[in-house]
PDB file of N, CA and C in Angstrom:
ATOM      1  N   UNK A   1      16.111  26.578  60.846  1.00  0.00           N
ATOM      2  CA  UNK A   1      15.878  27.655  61.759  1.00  0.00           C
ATOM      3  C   UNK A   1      17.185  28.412  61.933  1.00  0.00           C
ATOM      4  N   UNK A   2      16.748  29.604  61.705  1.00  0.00           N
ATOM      5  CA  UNK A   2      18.036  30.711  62.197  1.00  0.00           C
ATOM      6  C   UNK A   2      17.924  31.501  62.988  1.00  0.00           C
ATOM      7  N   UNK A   3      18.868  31.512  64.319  1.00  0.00           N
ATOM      8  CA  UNK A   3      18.689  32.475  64.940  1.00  0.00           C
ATOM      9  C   UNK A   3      20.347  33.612  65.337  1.00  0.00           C
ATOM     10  N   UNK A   4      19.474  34.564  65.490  1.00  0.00           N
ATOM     11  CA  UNK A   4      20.486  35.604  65.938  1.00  0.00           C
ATOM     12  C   UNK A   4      20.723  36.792  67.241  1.00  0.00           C
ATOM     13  N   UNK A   5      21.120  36.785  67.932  1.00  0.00           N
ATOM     14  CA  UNK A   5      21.628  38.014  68.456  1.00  0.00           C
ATOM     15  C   UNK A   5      21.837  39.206  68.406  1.00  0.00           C
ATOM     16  N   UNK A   6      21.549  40.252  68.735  1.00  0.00           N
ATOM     17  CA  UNK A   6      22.251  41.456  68.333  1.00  0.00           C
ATOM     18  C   UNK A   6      22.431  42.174  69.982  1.00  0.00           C
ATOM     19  N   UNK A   7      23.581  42.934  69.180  1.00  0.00           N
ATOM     20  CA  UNK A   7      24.108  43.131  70.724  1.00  0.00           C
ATOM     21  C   UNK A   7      24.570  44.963  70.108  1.00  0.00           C
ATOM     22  N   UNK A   8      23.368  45.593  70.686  1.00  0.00           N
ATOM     23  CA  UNK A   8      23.506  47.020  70.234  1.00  0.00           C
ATOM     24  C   UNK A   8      24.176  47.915  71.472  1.00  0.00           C
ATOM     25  N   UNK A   9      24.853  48.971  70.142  1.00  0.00           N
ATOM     26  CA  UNK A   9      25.248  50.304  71.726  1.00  0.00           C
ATOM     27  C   UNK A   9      23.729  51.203  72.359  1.00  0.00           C
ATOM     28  N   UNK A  10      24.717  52.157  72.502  1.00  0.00           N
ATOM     29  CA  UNK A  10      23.087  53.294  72.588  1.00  0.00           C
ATOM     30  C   UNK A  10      22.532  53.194  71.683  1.00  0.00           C
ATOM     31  N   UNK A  11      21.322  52.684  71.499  1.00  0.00           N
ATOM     32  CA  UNK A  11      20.184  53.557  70.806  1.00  0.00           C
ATOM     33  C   UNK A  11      19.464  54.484  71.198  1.00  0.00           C
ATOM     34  N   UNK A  12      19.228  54.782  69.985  1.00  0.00           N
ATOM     35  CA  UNK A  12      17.851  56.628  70.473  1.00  0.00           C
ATOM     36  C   UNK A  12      16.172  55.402  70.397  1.00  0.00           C
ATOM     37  N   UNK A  13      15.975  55.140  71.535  1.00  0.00           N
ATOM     38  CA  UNK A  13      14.145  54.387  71.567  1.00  0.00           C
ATOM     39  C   UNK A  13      13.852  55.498  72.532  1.00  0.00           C
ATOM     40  N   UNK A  14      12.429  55.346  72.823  1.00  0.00           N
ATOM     41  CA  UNK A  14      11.586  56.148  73.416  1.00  0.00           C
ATOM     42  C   UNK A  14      12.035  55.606  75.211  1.00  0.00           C
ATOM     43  N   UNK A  15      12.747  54.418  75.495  1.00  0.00           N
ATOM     44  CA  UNK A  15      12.782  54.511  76.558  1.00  0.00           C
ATOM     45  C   UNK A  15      13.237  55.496  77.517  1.00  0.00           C
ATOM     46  N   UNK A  16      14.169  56.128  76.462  1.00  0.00           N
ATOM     47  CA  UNK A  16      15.037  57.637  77.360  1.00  0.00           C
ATOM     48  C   UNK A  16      14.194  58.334  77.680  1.00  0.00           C
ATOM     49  N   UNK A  17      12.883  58.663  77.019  1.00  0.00           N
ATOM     50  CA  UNK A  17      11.862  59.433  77.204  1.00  0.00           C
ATOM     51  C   UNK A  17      11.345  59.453  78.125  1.00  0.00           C
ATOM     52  N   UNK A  18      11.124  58.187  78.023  1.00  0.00           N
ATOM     53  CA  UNK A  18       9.794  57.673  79.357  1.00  0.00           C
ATOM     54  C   UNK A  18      10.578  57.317  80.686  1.00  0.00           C
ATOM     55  N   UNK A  19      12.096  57.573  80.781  1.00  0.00           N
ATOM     56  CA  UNK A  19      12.451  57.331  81.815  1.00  0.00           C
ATOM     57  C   UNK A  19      13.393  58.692  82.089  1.00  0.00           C
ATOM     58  N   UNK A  20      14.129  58.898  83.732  1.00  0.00           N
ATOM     59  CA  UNK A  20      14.739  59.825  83.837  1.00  0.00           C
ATOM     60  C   UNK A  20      15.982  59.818  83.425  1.00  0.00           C
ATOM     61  N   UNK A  21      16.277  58.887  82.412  1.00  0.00           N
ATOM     62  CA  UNK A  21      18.068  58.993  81.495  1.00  0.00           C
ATOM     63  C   UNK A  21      17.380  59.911  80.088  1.00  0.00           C
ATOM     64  N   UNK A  22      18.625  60.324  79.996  1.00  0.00           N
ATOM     65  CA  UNK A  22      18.733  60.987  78.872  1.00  0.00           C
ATOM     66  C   UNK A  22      19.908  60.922  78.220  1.00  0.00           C
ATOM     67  N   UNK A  23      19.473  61.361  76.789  1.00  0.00           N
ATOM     68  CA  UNK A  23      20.957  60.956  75.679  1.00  0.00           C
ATOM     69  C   UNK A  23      21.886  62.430  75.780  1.00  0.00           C
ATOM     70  N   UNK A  24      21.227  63.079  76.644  1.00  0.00           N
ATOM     71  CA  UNK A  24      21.877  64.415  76.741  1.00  0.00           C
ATOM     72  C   UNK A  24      23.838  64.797  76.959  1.00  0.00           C
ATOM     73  N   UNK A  25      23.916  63.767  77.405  1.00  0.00           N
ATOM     74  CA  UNK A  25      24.847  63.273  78.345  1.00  0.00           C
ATOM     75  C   UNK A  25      26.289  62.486  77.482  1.00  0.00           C
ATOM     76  N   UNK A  26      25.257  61.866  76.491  1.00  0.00           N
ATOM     77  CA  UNK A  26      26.125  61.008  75.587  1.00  0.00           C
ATOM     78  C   UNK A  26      26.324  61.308  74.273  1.00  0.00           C
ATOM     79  N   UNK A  27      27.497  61.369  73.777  1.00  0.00           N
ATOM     80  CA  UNK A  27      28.128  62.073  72.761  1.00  0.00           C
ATOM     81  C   UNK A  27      27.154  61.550  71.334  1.00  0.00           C
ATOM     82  N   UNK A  28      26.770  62.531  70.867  1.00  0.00           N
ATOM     83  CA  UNK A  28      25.944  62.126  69.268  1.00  0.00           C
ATOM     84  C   UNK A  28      26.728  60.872  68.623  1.00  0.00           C
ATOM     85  N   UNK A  29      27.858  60.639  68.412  1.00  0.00           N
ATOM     86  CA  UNK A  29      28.926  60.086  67.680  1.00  0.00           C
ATOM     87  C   UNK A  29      28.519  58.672  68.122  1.00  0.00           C
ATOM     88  N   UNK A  30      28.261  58.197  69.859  1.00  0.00           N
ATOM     89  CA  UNK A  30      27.548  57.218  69.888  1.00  0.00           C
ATOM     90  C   UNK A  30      26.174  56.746  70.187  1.00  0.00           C
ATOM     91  N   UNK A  31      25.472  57.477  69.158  1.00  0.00           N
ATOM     92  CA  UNK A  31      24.026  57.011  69.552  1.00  0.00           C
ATOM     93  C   UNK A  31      23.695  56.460  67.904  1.00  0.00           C
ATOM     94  N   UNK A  32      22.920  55.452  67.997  1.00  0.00           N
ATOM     95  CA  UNK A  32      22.123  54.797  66.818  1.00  0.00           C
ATOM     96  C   UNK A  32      21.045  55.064  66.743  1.00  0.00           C
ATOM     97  N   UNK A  33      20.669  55.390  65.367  1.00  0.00           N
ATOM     98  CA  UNK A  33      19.235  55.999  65.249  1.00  0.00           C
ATOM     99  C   UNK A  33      18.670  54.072  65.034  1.00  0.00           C
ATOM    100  N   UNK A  34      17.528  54.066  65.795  1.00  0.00           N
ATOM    101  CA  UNK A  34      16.401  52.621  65.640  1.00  0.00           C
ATOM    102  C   UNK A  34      16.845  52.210  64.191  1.00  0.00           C
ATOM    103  N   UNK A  35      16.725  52.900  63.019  1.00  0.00           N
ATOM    104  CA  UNK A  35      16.074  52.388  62.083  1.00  0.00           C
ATOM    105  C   UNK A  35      17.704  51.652  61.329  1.00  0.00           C
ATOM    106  N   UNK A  36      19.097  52.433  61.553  1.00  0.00           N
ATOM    107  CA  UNK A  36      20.176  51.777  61.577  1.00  0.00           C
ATOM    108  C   UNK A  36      20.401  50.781  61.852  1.00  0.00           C
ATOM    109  N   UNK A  37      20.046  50.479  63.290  1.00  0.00           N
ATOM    110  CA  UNK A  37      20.307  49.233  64.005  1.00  0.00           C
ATOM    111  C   UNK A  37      19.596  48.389  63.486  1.00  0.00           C
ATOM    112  N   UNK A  38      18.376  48.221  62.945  1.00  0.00           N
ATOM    113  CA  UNK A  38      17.290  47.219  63.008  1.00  0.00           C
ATOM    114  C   UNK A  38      18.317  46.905  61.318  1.00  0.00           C
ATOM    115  N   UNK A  39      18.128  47.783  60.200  1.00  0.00           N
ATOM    116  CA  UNK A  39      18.928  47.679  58.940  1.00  0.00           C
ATOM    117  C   UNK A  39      20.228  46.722  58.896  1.00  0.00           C
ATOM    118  N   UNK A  40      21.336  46.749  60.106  1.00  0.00           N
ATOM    119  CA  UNK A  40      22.404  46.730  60.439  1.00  0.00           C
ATOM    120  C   UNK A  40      22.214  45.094  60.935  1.00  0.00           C
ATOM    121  N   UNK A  41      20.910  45.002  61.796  1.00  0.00           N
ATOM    122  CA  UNK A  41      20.472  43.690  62.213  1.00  0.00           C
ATOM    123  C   UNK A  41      20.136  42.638  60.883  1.00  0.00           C
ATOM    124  N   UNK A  42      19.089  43.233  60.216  1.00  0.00           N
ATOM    125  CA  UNK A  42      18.886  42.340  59.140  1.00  0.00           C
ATOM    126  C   UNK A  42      20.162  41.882  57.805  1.00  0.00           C
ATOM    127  N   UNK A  43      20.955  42.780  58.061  1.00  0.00           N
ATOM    128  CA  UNK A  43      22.105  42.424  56.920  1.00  0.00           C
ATOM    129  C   UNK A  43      22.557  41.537  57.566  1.00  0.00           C
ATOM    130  N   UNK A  44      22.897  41.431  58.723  1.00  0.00           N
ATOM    131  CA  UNK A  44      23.436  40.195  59.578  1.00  0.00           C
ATOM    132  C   UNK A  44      22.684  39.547  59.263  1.00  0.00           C
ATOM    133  N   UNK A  45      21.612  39.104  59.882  1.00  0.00           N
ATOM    134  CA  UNK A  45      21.151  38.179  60.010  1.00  0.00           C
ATOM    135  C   UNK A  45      20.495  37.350  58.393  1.00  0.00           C
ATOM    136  N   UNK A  46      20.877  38.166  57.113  1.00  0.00           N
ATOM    137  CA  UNK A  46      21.344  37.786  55.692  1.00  0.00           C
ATOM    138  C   UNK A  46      22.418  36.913  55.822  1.00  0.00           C
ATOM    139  N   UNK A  47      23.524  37.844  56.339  1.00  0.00           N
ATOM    140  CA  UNK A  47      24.585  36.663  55.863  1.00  0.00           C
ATOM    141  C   UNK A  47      25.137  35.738  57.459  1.00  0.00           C
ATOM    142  N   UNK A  48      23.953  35.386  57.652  1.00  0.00           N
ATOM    143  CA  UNK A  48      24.396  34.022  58.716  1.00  0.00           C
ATOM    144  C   UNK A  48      25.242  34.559  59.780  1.00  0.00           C
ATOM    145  N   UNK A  49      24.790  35.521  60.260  1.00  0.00           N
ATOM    146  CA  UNK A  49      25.551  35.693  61.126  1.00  0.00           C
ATOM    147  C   UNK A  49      24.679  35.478  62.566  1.00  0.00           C
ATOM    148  N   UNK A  50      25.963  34.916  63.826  1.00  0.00           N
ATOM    149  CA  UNK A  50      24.968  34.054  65.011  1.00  0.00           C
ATOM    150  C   UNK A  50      24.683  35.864  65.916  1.00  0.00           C
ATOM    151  N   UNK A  51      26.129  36.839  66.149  1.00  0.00           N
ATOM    152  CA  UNK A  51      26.165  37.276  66.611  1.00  0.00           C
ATOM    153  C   UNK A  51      25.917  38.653  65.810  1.00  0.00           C
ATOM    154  N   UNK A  52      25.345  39.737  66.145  1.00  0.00           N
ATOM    155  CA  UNK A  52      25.616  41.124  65.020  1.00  0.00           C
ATOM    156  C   UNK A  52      25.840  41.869  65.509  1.00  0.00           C
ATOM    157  N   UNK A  53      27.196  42.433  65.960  1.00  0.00           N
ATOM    158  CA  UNK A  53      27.044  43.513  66.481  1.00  0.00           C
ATOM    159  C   UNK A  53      27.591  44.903  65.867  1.00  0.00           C
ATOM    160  N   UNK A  54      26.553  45.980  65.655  1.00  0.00           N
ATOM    161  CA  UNK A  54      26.152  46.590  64.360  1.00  0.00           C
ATOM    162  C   UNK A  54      27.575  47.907  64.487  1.00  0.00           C
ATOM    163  N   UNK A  55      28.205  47.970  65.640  1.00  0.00           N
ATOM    164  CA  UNK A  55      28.651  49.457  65.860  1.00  0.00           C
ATOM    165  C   UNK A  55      29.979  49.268  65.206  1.00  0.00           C
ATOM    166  N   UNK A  56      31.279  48.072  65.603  1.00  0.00           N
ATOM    167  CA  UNK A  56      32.437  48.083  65.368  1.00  0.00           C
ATOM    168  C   UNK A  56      32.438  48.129  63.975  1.00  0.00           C
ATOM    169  N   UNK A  57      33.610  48.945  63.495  1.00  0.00           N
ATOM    170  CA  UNK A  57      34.037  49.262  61.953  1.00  0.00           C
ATOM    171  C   UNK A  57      34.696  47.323  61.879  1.00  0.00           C
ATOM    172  N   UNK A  58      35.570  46.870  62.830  1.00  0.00           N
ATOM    173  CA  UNK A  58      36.401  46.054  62.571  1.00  0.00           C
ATOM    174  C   UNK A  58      35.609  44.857  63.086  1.00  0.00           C
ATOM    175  N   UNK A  59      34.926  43.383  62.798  1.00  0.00           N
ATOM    176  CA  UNK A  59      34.820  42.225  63.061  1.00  0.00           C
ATOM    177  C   UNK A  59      35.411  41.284  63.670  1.00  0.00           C
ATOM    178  N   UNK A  60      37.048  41.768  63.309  1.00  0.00           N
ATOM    179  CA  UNK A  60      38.247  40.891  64.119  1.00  0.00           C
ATOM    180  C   UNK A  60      38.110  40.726  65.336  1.00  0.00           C
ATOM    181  N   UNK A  61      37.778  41.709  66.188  1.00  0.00           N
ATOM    182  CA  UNK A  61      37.974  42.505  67.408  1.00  0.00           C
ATOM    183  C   UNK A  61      36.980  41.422  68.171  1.00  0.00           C
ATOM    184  N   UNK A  62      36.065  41.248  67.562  1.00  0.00           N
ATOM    185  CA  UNK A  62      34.569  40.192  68.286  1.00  0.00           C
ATOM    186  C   UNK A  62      35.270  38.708  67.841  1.00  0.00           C
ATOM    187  N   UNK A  63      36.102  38.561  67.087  1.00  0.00           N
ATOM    188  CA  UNK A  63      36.707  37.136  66.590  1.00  0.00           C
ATOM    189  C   UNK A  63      37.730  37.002  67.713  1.00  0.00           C
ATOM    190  N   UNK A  64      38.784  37.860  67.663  1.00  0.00           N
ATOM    191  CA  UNK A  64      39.760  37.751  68.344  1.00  0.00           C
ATOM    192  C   UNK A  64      39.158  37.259  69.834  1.00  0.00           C
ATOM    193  N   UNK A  65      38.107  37.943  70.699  1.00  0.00           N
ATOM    194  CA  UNK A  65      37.624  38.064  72.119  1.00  0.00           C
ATOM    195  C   UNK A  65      36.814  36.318  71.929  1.00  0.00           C
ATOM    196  N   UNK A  66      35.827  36.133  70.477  1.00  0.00           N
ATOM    197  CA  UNK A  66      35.256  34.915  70.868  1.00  0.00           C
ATOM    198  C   UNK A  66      36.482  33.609  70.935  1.00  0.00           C
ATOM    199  N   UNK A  67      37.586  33.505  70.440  1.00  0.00           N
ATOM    200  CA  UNK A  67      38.783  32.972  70.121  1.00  0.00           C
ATOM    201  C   UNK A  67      39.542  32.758  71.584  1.00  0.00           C
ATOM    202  N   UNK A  68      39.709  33.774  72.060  1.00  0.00           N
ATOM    203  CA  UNK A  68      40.234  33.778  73.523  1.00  0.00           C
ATOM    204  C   UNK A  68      39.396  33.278  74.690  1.00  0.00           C
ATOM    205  N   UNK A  69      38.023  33.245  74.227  1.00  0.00           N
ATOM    206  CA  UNK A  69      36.941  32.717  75.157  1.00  0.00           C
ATOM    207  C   UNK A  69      36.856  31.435  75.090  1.00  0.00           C
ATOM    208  N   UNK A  70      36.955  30.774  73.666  1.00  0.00           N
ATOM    209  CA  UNK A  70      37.018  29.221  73.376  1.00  0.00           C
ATOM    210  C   UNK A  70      38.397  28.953  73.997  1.00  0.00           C
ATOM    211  N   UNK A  71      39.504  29.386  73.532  1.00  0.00           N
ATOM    212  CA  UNK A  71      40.456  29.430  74.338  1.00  0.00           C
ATOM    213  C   UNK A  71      40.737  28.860  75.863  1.00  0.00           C
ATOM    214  N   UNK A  72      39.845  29.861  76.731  1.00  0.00           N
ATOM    215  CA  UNK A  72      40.031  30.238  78.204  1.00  0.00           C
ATOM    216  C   UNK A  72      39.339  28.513  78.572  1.00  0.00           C
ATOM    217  N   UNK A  73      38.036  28.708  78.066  1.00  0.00           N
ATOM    218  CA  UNK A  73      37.184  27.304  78.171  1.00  0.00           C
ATOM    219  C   UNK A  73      37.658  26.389  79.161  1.00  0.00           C
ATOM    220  N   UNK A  74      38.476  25.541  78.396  1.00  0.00           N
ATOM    221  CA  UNK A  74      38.465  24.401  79.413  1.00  0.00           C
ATOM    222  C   UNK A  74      39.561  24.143  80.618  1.00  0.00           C
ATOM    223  N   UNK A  75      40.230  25.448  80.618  1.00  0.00           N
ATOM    224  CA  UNK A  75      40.691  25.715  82.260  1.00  0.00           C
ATOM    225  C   UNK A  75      40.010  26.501  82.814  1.00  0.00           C
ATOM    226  N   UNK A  76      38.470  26.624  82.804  1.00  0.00           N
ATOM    227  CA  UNK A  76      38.057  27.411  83.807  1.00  0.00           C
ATOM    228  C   UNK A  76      37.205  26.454  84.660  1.00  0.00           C
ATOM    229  N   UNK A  77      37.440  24.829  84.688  1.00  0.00           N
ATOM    230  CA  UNK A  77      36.712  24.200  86.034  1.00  0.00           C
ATOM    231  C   UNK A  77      37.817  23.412  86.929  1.00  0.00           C
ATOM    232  N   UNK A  78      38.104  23.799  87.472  1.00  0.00           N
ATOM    233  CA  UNK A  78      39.440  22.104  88.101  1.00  0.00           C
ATOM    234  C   UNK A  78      38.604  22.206  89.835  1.00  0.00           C
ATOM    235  N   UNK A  79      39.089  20.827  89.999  1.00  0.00           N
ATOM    236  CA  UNK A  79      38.681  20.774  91.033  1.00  0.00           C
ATOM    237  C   UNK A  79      39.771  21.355  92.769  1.00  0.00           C
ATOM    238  N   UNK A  80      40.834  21.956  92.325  1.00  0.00           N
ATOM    239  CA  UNK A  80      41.653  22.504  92.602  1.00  0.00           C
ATOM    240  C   UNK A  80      41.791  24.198  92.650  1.00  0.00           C
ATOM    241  N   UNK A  81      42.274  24.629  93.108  1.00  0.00           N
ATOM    242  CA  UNK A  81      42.507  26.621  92.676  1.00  0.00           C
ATOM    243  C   UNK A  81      44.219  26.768  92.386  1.00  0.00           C
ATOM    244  N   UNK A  82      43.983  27.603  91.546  1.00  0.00           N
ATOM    245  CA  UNK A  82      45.515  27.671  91.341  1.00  0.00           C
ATOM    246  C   UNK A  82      45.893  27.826  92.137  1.00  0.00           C
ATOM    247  N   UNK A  83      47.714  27.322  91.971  1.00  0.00           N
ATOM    248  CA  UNK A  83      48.855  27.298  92.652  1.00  0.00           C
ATOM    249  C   UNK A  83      48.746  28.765  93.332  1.00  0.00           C
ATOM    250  N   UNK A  84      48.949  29.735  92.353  1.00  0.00           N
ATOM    251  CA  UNK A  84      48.961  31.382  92.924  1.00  0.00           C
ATOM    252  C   UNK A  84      47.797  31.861  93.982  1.00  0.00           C
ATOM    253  N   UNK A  85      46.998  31.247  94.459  1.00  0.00           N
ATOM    254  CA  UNK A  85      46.278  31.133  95.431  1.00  0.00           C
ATOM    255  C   UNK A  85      46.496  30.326  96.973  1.00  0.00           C
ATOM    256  N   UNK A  86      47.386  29.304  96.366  1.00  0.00           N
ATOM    257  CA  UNK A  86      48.139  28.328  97.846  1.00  0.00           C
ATOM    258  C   UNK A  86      48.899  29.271  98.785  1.00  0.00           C
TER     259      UNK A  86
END
């Protein structure tokens, strides 16, 4: 079993339609046409990927942030508060 994520910017769906937002507002440069994203989804989810997120030119950028998150991990429970809080 494989599963995946995708974690899209703007897209152009009909929800803008049917609701009172509009893409009017937001620069062409970031909007995804549906049929990109879904394309953009399945190549990911080809090459094994957990997370896809279709917009960044650079991959590092989502490595570097998941890296610092594994990172952060296991000082974020003590039963204490930091010193800088005493």
């Amino acid at each position: 079993m494989q599963v995946q994520v995708v974690l899209p910017g703007v897209t152009r769906t009909e929800i803008f339609e049917r609701s009172s937002s509009s893409l009017a507002q937001v620069p062409p440069s970031m909007v995804m046409e549906v049929e990109d994203l879904v394309d953009a989804a399945l190549r990911g989810f080809d090459q094994g990927e957990l997370v896809t997120i279709p917009s960044p030119q650079d991959s590092s950028e989502w490595q570097a942030l998941t890296q610092a998150r594994l990172q952060l991990a296991p000082d974020l429970s003590h039963n204490q508060p930091a010193a800088r809080y005493s």
